[in-house]
Structures are given as C-alpha cells and as structure tokens.
Protein backbone atom coordinates (compact mmCIF):
# COMPACT_ATOMS: atom_id res chain seq x y z
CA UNK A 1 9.78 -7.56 -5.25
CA UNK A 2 7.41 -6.99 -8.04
CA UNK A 3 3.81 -8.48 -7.69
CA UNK A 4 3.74 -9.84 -11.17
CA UNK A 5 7.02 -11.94 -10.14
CA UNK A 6 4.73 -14.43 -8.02
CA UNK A 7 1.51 -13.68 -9.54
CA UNK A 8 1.28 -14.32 -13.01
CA UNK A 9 -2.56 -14.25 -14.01
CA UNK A 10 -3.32 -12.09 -16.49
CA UNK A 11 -6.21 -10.49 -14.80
CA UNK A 12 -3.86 -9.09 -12.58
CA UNK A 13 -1.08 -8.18 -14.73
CA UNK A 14 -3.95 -6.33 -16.05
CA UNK A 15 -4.82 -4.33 -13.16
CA UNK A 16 -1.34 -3.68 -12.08
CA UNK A 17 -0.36 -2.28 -15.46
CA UNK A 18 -3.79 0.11 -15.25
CA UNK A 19 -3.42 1.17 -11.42
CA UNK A 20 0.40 1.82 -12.35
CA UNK A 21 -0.68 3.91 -14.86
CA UNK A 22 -2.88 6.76 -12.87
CA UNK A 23 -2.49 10.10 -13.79
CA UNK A 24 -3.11 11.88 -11.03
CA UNK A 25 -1.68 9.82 -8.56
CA UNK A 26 -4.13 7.99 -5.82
CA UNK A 27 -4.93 10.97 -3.77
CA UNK A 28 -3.53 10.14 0.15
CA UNK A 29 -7.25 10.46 1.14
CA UNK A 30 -9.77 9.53 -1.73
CA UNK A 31 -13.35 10.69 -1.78
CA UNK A 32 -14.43 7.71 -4.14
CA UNK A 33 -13.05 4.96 -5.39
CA UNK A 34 -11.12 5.45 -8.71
CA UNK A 35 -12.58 2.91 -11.05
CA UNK A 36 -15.69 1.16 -10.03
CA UNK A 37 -15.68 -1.04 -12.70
CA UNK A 38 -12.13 -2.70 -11.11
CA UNK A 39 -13.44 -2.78 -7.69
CA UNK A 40 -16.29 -5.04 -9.10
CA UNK A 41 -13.80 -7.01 -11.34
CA UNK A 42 -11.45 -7.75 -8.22
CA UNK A 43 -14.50 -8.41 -6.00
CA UNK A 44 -15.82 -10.61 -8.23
CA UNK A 45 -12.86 -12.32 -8.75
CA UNK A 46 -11.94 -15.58 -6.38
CA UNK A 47 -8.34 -15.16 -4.60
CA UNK A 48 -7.80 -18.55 -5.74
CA UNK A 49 -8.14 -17.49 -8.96
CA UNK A 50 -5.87 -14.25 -8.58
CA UNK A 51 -3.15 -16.14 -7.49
CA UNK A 52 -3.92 -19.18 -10.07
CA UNK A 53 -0.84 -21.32 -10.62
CA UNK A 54 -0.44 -21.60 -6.50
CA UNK A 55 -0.94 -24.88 -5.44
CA UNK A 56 -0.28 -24.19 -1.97
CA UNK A 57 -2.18 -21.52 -1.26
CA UNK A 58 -2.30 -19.24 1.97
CA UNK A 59 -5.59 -18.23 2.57
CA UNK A 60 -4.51 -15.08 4.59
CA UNK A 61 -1.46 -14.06 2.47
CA UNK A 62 -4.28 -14.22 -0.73
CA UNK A 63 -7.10 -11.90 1.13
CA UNK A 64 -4.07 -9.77 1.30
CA UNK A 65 -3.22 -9.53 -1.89
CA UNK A 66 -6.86 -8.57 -2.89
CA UNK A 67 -7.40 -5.90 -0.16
CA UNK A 68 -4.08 -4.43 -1.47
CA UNK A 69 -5.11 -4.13 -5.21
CA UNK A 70 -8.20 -2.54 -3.75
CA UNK A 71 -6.39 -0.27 -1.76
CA UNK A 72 -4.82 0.46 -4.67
CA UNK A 73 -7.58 1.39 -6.76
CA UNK A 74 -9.11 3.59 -3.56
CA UNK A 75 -11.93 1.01 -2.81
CA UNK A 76 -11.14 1.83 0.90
CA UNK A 77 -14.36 -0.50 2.41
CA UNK A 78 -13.81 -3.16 0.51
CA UNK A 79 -10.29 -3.30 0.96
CA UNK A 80 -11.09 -2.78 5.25
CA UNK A 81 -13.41 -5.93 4.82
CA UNK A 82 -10.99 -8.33 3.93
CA UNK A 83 -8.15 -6.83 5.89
CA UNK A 84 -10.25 -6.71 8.75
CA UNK A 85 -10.30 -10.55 8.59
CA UNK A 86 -6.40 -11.44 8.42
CA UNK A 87 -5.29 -11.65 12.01
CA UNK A 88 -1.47 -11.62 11.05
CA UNK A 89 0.89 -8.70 10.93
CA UNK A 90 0.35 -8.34 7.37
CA UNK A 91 -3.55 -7.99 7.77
CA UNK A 92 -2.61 -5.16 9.88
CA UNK A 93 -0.40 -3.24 8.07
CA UNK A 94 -2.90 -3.10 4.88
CA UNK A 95 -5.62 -2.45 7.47
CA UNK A 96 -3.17 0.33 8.90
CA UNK A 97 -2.95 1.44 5.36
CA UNK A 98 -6.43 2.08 5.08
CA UNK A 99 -7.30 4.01 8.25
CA UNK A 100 -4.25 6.21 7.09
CA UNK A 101 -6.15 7.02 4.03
CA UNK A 102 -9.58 6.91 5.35
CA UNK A 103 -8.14 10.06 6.85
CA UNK A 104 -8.55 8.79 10.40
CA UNK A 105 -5.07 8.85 11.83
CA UNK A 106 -5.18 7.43 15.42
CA UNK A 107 -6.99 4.41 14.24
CA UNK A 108 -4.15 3.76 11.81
CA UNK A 109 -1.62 4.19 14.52
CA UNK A 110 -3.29 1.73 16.06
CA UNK A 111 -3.02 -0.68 13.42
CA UNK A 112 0.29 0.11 13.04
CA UNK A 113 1.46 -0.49 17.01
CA UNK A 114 -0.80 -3.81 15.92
CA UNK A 115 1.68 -4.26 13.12
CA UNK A 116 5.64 -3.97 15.14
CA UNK A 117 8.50 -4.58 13.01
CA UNK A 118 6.87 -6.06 9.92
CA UNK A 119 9.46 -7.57 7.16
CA UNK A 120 8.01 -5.54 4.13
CA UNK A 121 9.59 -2.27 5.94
CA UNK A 122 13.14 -2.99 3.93
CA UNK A 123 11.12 -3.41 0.70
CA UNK A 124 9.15 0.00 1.83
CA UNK A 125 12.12 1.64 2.78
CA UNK A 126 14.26 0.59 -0.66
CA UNK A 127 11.42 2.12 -2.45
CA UNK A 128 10.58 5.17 -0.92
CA UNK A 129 14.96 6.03 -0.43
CA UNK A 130 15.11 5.11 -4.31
CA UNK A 131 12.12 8.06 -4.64
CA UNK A 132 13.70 10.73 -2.04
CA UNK A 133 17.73 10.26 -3.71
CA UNK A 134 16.02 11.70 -6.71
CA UNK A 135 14.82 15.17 -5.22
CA UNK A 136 17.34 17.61 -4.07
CA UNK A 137 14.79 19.55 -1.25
CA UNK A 138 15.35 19.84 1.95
CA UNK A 139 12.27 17.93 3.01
CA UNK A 140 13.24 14.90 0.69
CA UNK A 141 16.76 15.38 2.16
CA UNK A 142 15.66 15.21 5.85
CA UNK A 143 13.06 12.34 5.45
CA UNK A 144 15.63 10.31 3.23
CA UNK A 145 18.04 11.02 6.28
CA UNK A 146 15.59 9.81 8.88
CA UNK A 147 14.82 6.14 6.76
CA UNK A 148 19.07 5.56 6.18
CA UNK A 149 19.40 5.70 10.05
CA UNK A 150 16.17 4.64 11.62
CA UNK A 151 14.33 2.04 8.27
CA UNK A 152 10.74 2.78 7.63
CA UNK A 153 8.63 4.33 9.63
CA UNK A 154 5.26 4.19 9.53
CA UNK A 155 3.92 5.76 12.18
CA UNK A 156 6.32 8.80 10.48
CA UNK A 157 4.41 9.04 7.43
CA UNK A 158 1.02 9.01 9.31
CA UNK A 159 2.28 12.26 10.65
CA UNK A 160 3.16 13.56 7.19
CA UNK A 161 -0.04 12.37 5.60
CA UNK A 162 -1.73 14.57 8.64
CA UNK A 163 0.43 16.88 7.91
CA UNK A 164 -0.67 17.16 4.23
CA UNK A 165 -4.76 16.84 5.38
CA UNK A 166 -4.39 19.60 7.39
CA UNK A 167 -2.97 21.84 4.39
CA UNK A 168 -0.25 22.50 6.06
CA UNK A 169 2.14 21.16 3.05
CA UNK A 170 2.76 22.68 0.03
CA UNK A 171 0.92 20.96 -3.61
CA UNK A 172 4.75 19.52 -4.68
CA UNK A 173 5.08 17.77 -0.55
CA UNK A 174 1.95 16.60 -1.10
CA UNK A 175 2.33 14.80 -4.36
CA UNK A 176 5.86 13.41 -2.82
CA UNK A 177 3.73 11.91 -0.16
CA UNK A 178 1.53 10.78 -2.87
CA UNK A 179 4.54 8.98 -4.78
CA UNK A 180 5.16 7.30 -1.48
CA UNK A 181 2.51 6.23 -0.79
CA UNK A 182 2.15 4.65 -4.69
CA UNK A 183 5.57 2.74 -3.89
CA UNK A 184 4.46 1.50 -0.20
CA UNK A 185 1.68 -0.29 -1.53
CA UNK A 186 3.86 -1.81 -4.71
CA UNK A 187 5.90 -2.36 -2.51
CA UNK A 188 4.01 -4.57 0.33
CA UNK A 189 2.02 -5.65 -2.74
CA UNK A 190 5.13 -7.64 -4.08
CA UNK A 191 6.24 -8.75 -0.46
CA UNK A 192 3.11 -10.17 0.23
CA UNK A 193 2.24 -12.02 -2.81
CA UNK A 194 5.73 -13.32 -2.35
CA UNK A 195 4.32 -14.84 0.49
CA UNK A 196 1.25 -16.19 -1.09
CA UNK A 197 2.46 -20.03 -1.24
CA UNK A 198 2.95 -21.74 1.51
C-alpha cells in the first residue's frame, strides 16, 4: 500500500515525493543523514499533524510512521528514539531496520527475533519479488527463488547487507540491496500508516 493512500497531508506528500526522488539511493549504511533540513522539518512536526485528517489516532502506529520517514531520510538516531518507544511488533521491525543500517548486525537480529512473523512481510516481499523479476542474474534469480518459497526474510537480508559491508559484493549487488532496501521501507511505510487509525 502506498503511504500517501492513508496519509494525505501535504507535508508529507512532500517528503515522500523528495525521499523518492534520491539519486544515489540511501546508502545501506549512511555516514550522515541526507537532508538535515527534513530531519528538522519531520522533528518538528507533531504526528498528529502528519497524519491530520485521523480522528482516531494510534499513538504507536503514528511514532511509526515518523521514525520511518526518518529512516528514510538516514536520520538513524532520531528515527531509534521514537522506535525505541513503540513496544509492538511494528516498533521493532523499524527499530530492526535501523540497527541493520547502523551497521550493527546482531543487534538488528535481535530486533528482528523481537519482531516474528510481522504482517508487512507480504507487502515487503511483493515489493522486493516485483524488483528481483526484473534482473536476469543469478543472484537476483536465487534470492527471488528463496522469497517465492520461504516470504520475506529478514534476518536474510541482514546477512546480505553484511555481506555488502564487508565488500564482499560487487558495486551492481550492492545497489540491488540498496533498491531493496528503498522498497522495504515504502513498503512498511504504507502498511503501517494503513494502520494509523484505530
């Protein structure tokens, strides 16, 4: 599901349309954030007011949504303070997210066992299949393979992001992992803020 299908603000149609248009791609570990001046702007701006329109509003599902767009734009602590505070399954997989990019891989694994079988995995999975059919490698092939029979698996790509840190993947792996990683977060991004109202 897209994000702007539940959320309709135009602050955030805003920032979706500028942190879908990134050229390059969010690195899979950032040394910065990418655009301070759109951490501030989502910092500053209320969840209430990012998902205006909501009259029902779940607290949890909204901190959510505002870690994720600052995941998104690479604001890693930010994004791990208000993760850090959502107790649910969905706290923990953008908190998962995070340590994955931080890089500190056992953490995220953690986060991830923390996480089980969440619900956004068929939207994660529909995304990053749509990505691999389009790529006729072997590695695309193989990894494509392994999400038809087993779904998503996250603590699969935490491998392959390690993989990739260690530079033990060559530039065009790397920037598929990159892609993936682009449509996993659009991807939980819409789930969740599908889930903003109670």
């Amino acid at each position: 599901m897209n994000i702007l299908d539940t959320l309709h603000s135009g602050k955030v149609k805003g920032w979706v349309e500028q942190l879908r248009g990134r050229d390059p791609l969010p690195p899979l570990a950032p040394a910065e954030e990418w655009d301070p001046a759109l951490t501030r702007k989502i910092n500053d701006t209320s969840h209430e007011e990012i998902c205006a329109g909501i009259a029902k509003l779940d607290d949890d599902m909204a901190l959510c949504v505002k870690s994720g767009l600052l995941l998104w734009n690479d604001a890693l602590e930010p994004s791990h303070v208000l993760s850090q505070q959502v107790k649910t399954e969905t706290g923990s997989y953008w908190h998962g997210i995070m340590h994955r990019r931080e890089p500190d891989f056992g953490n995220s694994k953690y986060w991830f066992r923390r996480v089980g079988s969440h619900p956004a995995f068929e939207a994660v999975a529909t995304h990053a299949t749509s990505l691999l059919q389009r790529r006729g490698d072997g590695y695309s092939q193989t990894w494509l393979s392994e999400i038809q029979i087993n779904g998503w698996d996250p603590f699969g790509f935490v491998d392959r992001c390690e993989q990739a840190a260690g530079k033990r993947e060559a530039p065009e792996i790397v920037e598929l992992l990159e892609q993936v990683q682009v449509a996993e977060i659009e991807a939980l991004l819409g789930w969740t803020a599908a889930k903003v109202e109670r």
